[in-house]
Protein backbone atom coordinates (compact mmCIF):
# COMPACT_ATOMS: atom_id res chain seq x y z
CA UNK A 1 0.00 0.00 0.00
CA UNK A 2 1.39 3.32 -0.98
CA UNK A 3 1.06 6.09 1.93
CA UNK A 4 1.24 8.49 -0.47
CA UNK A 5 -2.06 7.85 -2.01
CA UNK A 6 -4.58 9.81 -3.08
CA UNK A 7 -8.35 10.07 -4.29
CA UNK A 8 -8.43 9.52 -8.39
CA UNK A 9 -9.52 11.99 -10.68
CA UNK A 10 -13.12 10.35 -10.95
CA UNK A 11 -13.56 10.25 -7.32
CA UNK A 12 -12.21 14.14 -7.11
CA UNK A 13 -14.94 14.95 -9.70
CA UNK A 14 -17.78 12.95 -7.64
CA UNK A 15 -16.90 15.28 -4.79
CA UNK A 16 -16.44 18.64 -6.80
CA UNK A 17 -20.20 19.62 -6.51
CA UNK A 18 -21.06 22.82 -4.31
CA UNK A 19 -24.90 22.17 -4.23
CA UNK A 20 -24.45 18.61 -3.38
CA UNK A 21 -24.93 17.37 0.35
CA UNK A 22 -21.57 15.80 1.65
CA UNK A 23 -23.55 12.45 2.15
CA UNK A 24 -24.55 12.13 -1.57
CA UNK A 25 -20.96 13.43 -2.75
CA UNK A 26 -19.14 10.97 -0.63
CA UNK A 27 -21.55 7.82 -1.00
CA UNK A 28 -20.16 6.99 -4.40
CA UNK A 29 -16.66 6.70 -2.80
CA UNK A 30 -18.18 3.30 -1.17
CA UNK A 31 -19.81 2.96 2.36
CA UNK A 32 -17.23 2.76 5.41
CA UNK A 33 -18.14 -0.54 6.50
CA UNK A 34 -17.60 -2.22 2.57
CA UNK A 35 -13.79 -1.30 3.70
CA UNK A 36 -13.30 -3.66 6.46
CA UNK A 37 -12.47 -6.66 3.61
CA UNK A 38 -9.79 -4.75 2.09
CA UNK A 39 -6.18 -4.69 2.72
CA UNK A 40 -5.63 -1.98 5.35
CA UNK A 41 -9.56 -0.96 4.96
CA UNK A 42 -10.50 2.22 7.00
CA UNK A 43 -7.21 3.18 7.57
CA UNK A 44 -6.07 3.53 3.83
CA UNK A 45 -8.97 5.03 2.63
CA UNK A 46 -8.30 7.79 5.64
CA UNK A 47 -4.71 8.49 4.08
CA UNK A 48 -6.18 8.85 0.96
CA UNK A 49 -8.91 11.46 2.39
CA UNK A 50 -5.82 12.79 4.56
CA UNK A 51 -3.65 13.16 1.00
CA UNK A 52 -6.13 14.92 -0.96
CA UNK A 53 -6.92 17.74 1.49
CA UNK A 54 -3.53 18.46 1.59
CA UNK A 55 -2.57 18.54 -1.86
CA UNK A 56 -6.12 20.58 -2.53
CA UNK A 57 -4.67 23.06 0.78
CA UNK A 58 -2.65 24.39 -1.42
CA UNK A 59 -4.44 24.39 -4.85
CA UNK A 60 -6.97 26.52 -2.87
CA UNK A 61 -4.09 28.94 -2.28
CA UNK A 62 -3.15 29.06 -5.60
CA UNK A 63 -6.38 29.12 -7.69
CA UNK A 64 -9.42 29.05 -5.37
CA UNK A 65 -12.58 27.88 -6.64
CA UNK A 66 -16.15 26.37 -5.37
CA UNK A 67 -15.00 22.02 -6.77
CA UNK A 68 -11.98 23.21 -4.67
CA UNK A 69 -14.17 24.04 -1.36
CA UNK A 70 -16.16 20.96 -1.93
CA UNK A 71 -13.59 18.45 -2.13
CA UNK A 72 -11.98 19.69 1.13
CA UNK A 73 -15.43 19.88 2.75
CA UNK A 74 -16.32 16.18 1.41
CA UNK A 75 -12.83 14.68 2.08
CA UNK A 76 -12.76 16.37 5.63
CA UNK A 77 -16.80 14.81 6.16
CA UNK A 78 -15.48 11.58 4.99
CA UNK A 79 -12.38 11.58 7.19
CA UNK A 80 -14.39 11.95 10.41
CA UNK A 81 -17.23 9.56 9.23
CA UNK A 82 -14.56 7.08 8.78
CA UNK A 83 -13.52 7.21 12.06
CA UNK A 84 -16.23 8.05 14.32
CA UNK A 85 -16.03 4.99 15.75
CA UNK A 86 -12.86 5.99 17.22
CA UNK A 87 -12.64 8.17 20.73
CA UNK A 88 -11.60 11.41 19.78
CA UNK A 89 -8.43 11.05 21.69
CA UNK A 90 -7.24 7.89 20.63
CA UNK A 91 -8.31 9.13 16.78
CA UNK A 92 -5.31 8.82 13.97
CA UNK A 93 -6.28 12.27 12.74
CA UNK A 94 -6.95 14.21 15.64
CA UNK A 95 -3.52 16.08 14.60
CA UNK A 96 -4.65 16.81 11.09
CA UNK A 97 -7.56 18.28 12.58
CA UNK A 98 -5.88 20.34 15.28
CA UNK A 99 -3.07 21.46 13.37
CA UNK A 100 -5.21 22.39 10.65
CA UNK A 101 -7.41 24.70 13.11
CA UNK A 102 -3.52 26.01 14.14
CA UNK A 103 -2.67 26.38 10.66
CA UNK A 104 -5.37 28.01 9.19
CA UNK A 105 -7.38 30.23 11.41
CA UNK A 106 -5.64 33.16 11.22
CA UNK A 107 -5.36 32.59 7.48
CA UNK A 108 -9.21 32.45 7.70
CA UNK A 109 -9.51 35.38 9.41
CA UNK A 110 -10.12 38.40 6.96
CA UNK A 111 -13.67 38.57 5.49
CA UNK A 112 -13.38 39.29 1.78
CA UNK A 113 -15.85 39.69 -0.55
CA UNK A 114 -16.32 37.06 -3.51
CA UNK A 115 -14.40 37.40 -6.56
CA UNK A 116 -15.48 38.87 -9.56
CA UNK A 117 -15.79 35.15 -11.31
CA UNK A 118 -18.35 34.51 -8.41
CA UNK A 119 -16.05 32.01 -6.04
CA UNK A 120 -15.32 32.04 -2.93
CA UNK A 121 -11.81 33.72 -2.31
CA UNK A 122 -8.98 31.38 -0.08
CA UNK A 123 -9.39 32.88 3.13
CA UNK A 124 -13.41 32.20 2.96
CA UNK A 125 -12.20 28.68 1.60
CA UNK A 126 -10.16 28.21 5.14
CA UNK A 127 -13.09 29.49 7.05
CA UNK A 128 -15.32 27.32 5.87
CA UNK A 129 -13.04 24.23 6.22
CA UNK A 130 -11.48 25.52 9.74
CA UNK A 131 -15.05 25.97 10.79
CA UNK A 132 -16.50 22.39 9.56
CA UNK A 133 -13.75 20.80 11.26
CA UNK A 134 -14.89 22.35 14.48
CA UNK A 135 -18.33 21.78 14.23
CA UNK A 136 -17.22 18.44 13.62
CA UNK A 137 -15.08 18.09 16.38
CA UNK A 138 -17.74 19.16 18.84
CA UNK A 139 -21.30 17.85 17.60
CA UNK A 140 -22.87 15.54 19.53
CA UNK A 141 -24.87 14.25 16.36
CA UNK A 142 -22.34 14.52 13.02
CA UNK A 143 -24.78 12.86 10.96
CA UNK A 144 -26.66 16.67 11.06
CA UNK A 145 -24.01 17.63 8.32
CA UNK A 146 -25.12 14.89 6.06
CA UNK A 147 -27.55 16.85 4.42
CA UNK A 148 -25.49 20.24 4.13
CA UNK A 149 -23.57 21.10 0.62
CA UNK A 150 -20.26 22.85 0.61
CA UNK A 151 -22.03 26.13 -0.84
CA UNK A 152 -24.65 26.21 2.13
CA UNK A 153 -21.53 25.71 4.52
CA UNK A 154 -19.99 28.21 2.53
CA UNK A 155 -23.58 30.69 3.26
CA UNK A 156 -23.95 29.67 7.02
CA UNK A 157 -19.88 30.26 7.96
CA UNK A 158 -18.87 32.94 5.82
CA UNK A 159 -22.24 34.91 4.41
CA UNK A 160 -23.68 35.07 7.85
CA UNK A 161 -20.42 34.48 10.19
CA UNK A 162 -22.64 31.35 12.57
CA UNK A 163 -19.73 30.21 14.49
CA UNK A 164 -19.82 28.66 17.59
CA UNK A 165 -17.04 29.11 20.71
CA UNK A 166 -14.00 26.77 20.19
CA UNK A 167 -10.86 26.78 22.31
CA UNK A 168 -8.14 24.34 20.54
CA UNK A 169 -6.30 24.06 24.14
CA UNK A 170 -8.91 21.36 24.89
CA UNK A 171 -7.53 19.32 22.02
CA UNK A 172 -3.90 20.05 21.96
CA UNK A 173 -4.34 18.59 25.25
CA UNK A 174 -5.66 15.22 24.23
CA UNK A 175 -2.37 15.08 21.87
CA UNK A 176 -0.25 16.17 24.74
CA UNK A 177 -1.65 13.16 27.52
CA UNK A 178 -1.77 10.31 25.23
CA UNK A 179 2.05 11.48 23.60
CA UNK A 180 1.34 12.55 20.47
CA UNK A 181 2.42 15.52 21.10
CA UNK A 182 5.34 16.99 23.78
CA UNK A 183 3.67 18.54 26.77
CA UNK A 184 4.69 22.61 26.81
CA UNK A 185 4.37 24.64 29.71
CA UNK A 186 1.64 27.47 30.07
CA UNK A 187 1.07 30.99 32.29
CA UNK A 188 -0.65 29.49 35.39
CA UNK A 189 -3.94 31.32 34.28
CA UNK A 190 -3.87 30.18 30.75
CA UNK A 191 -3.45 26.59 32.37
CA UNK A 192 -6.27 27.43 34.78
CA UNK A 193 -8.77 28.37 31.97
CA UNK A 194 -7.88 25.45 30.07
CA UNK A 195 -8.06 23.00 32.72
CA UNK A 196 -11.66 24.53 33.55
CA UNK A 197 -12.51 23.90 29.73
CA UNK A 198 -11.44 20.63 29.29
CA UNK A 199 -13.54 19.64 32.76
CA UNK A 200 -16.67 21.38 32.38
CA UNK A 201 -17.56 20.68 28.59
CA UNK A 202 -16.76 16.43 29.20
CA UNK A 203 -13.91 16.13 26.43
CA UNK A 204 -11.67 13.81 29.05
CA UNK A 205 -14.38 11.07 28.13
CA UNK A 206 -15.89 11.60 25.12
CA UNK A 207 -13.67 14.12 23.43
CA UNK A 208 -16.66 16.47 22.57
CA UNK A 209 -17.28 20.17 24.01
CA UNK A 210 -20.59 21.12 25.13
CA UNK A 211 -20.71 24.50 23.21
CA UNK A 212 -21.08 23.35 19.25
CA UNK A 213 -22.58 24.74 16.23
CA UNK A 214 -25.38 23.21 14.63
CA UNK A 215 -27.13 24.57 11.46
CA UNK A 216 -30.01 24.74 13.07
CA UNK A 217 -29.09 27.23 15.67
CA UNK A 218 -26.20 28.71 15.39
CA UNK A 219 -25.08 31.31 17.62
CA UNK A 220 -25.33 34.02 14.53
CA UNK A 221 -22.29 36.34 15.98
CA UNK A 222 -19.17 37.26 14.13
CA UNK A 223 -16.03 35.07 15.36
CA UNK A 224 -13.43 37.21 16.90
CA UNK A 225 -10.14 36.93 14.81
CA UNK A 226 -7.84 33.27 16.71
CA UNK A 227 -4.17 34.55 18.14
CA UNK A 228 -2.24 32.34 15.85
CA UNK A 229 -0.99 29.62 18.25
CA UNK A 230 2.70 28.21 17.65
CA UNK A 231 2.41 24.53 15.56
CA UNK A 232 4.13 22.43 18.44
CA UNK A 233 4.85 19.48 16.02
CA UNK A 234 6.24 21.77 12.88
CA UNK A 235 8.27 23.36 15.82
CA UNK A 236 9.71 20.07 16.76
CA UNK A 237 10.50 19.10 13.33
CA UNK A 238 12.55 21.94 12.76
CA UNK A 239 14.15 21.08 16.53
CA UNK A 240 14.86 17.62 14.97
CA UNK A 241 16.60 18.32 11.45
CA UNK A 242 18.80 21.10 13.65
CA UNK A 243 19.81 18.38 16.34
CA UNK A 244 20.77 16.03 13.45
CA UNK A 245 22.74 17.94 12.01
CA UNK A 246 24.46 19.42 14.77
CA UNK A 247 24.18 17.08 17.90
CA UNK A 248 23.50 13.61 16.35
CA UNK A 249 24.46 11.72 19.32
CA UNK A 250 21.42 13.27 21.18
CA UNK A 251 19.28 13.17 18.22
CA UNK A 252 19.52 9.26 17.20
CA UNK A 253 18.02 8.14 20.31
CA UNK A 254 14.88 10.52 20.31
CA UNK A 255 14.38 9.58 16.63
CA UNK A 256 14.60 5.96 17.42
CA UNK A 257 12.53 5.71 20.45
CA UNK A 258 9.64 8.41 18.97
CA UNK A 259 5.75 6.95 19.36
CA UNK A 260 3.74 4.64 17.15
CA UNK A 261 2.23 7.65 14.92
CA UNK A 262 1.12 8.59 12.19
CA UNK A 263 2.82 12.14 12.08
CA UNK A 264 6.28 10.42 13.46
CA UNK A 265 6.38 7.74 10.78
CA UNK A 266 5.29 10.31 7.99
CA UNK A 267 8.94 12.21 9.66
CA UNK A 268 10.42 9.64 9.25
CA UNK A 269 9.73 8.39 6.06
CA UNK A 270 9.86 11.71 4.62
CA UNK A 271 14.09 11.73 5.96
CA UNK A 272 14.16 8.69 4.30
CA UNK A 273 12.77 10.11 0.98
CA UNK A 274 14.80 12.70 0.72
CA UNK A 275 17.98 11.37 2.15
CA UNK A 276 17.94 14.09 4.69
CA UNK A 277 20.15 11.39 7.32
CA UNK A 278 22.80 10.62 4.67
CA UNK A 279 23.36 14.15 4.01
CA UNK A 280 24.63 14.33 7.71
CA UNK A 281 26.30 11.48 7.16
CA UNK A 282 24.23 9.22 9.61
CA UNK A 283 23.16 5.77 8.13
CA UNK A 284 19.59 5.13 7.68
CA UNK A 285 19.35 1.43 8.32
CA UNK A 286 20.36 0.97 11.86
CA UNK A 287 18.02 3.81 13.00
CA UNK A 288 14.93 2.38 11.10
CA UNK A 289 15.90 -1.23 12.65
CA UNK A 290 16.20 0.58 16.33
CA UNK A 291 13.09 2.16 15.78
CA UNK A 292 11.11 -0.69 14.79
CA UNK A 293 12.60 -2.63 17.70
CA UNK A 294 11.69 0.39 20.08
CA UNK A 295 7.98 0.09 18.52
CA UNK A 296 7.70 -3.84 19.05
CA UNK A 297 8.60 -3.24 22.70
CA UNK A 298 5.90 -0.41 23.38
CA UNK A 299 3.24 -2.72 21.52
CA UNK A 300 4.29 -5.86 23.75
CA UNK A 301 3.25 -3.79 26.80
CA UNK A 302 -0.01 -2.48 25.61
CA UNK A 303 -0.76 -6.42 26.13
CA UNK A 304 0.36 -6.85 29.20
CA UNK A 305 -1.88 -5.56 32.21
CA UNK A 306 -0.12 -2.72 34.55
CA UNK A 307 2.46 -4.79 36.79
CA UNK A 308 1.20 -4.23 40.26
CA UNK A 309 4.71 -5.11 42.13
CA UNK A 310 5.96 -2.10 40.35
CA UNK A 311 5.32 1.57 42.08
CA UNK A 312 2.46 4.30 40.42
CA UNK A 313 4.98 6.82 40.24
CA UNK A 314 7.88 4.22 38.55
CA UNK A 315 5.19 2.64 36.03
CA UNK A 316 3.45 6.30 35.25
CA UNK A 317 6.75 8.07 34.39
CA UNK A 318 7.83 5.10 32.35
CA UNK A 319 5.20 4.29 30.19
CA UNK A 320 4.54 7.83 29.68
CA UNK A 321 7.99 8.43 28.33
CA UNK A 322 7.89 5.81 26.27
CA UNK A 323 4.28 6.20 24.91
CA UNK A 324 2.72 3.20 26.56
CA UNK A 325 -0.77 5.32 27.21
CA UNK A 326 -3.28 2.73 26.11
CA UNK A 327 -3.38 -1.15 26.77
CA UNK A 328 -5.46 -4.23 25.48
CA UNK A 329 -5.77 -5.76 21.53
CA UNK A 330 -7.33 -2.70 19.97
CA UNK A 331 -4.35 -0.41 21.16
CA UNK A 332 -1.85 -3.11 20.06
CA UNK A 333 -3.92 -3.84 16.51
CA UNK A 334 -4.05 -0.33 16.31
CA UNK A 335 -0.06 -0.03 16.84
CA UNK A 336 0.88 -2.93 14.51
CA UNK A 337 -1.14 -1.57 11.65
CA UNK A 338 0.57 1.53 11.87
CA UNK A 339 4.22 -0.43 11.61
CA UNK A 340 3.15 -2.06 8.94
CA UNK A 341 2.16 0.58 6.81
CA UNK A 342 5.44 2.55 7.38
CA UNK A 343 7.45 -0.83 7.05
CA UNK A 344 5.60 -1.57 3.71
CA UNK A 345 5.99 2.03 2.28
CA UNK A 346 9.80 1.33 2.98
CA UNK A 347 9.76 -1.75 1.41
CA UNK A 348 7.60 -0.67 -1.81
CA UNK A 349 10.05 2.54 -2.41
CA UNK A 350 13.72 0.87 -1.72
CA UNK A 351 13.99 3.34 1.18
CA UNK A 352 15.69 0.59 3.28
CA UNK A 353 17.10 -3.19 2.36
CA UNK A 354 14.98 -6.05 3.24
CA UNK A 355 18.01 -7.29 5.11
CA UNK A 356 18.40 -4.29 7.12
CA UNK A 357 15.37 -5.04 9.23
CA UNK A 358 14.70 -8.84 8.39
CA UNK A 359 14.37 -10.12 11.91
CA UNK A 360 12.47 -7.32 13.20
CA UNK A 361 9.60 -8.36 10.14
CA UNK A 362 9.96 -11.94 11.03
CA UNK A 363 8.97 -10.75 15.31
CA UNK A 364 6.22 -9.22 13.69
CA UNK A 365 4.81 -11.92 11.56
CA UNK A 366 5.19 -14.46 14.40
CA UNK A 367 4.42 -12.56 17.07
CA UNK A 368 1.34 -11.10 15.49
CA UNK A 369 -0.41 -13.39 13.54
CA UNK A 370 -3.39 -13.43 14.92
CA UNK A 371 -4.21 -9.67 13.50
CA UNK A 372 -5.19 -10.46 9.76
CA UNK A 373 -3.35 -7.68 8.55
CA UNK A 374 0.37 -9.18 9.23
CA UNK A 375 -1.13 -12.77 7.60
CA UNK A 376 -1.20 -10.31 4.22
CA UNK A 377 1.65 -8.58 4.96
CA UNK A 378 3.63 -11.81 5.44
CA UNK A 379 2.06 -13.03 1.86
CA UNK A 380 3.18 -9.53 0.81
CA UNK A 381 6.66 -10.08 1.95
CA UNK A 382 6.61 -14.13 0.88
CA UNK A 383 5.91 -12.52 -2.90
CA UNK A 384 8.32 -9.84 -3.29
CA UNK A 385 11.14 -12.73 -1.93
CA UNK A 386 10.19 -14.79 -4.83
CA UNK A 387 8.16 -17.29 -2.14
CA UNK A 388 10.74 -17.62 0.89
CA UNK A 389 8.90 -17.92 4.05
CA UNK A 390 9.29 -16.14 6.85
CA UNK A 391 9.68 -18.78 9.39
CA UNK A 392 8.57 -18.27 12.97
């Protein structure tokens, strides 16, 4: 499977329609259950939703336009719908979603008036995204958006400004407790408010807010213009590339020992792609074989129940540091699914030998045959060898 996939040109166009509800766009992209007998089901149609908004980000930069606005309202509808299932903090995309609120909020900001051709301009295109996503992110009922089109999104969020309160904190703090992303320190007050937020609207159980806009009654007053907030993860990125280069002894062994996620393996794939370790003259190999090691470990102790002989405060501070947040088969399926996409990417695009990480496939496919997943990947792995077996 290729993580770099996208939505084809026929499924763009099924989605391009401004007057047509996001349940009727998206149904001819296949119902989210049919996906459960393919290959990496939910989770690779997701990427693919994930791929197109961000390569359609941009084009609505560039040349804005209303098939624009409704492919990123669709794909973003389709994302969620995908993965409702999910708790909002243990969600795969909770990132996209939060660092696209980071991203483009203040972008979103300015009200201008519609272009002489008649569509919408970019910053109303960011509005009305930024603003689905947090509707989204805070309706009890999702399925209310069903029936909306991208151009009556477009007339409720930007024509008469119906946003609802939203305070990002609440979800940056998700990311922050279940490792995702690095916990930063705040003002005592700002901590204060947040901690208040994040209590009184429920979100530490059911990751939804109580204050939410519906289209049927929205709060009708003009959003105040977002501070821009810092992007935490772009920030560490930037942290990363500069410790490589300059202290690689204490960069190797946070890149090796980073969590099981989505936004860490797309890192680290993309330094793969573009050779980014070679050019500091650090091999590749050994990392990516340390890593995946690292990532067997933390997914052998989501299986394992808390050891009671050992101390709370020992166990906590551990596991935290390591990423070990949530336990049982989901958390591990969950985990292994994400290792095999990245090792299978790696694999497809001769971004690292076979050899260099041979035994840490063959752990995987013995240790984890019971999740139907590593059976393909094994018959994945058993083809491209020319039939040798990976014997457990």
């Amino acid at each position: 499977m290729d993580i770099t996939a996208a939505l084809t040109p026929p499924e763009i166009a099924a989605l391009s329609d401004a007057d047509r509800a996001c349940v009727n766009a998206t149904r001819e992209l296949g119902k989210p259950n049919t996906l459960e007998d393919t290959a990496l089901g939910v989770f690779e149609e997701s990427l693919r939703m994930k791929n197109t908004l961000d390569a359609f980000e941009e084009k609505a930069r560039k040349t804005p336009s209303w098939p624009t606005l409704s492919v990123l309202v669709n794909c973003e509808y389709r994302l969620y719908m995908l993965n409702q299932s999910t708790p909002l903090r243990n969600n795969p995309f909770l990132s996209h979603w939060v660092e696209a609120i980071q991203r483009l909020d203040c972008a979103s900001a300015p009200r201008v008036s519609l272009r002489p051709h008649g569509g919408p301009s970019s910053s109303e295109i960011h509005t009305v995204r930024v603003e689905f996503i947090k509707a989204l992110l805070q309706s009890p009922d999702p399925s209310q958006f069903a029936k909306m089109s991208p151009r009556k999104m477009y007339a409720d969020f930007v024509e008469l400004g119906q946003m609802g309160e939203f305070d990002v904190r609440v979800y940056v703090r998700m990311l922050e407790e279940e490792g995702i992303y690095e916990r930063t320190p705040e003002p005592p007050d700002v901590a204060e408010q947040t901690a208040s937020a994040y209590s009184n609207t429920g979100a530490g159980t059911s990751g939804k807010t109580a204050s939410s806009y519906s289209p049927e009654a929205a709060s009708g007053k003009a959003r105040e213009a977002p501070r821009p907030r810092l992007n935490d993860f772009q920030q560490w990125k930037q942290d990363m590339l500069d410790k490589l280069q300059h202290s690689p002894n204490t960069a190797i062994p946070e890149l090796t020992h980073l969590p099981i996620e989505l936004s860490y393996l797309d890192f680290l794939t993309t330094l793969l792609q573009e050779k980014t370790l070679e050019s500091f003259a650090i091999e590749s190999p050994p990392i990516i074989s340390d890593y995946i090691q690292h990532a067997l470990r933390l997914t052998e102790k989501m299986g394992l129940p808390p050891d009671a002989s050992t101390s709370a405060t020992l166990s906590g501070t551990n596991e935290e540091a390591e990423g070990v947040l949530n336990r049982g088969r989901e958390a591990q399926t969950r985990a292994v699914k994400l290792l095999l996409l990245f090792i299978r990417n790696m694999i497809r695009k001769a971004l690292v030998p076979l050899e260099a990480i041979y035994f840490e496939i063959q752990e995987i496919c013995v240790r984890y045959v019971w999740i139907r997943e590593v059976r393909e990947f094994r018959a994945f792995i058993e083809e491209g060898a020319g039939g040798e077996v990976v014997d457990g």
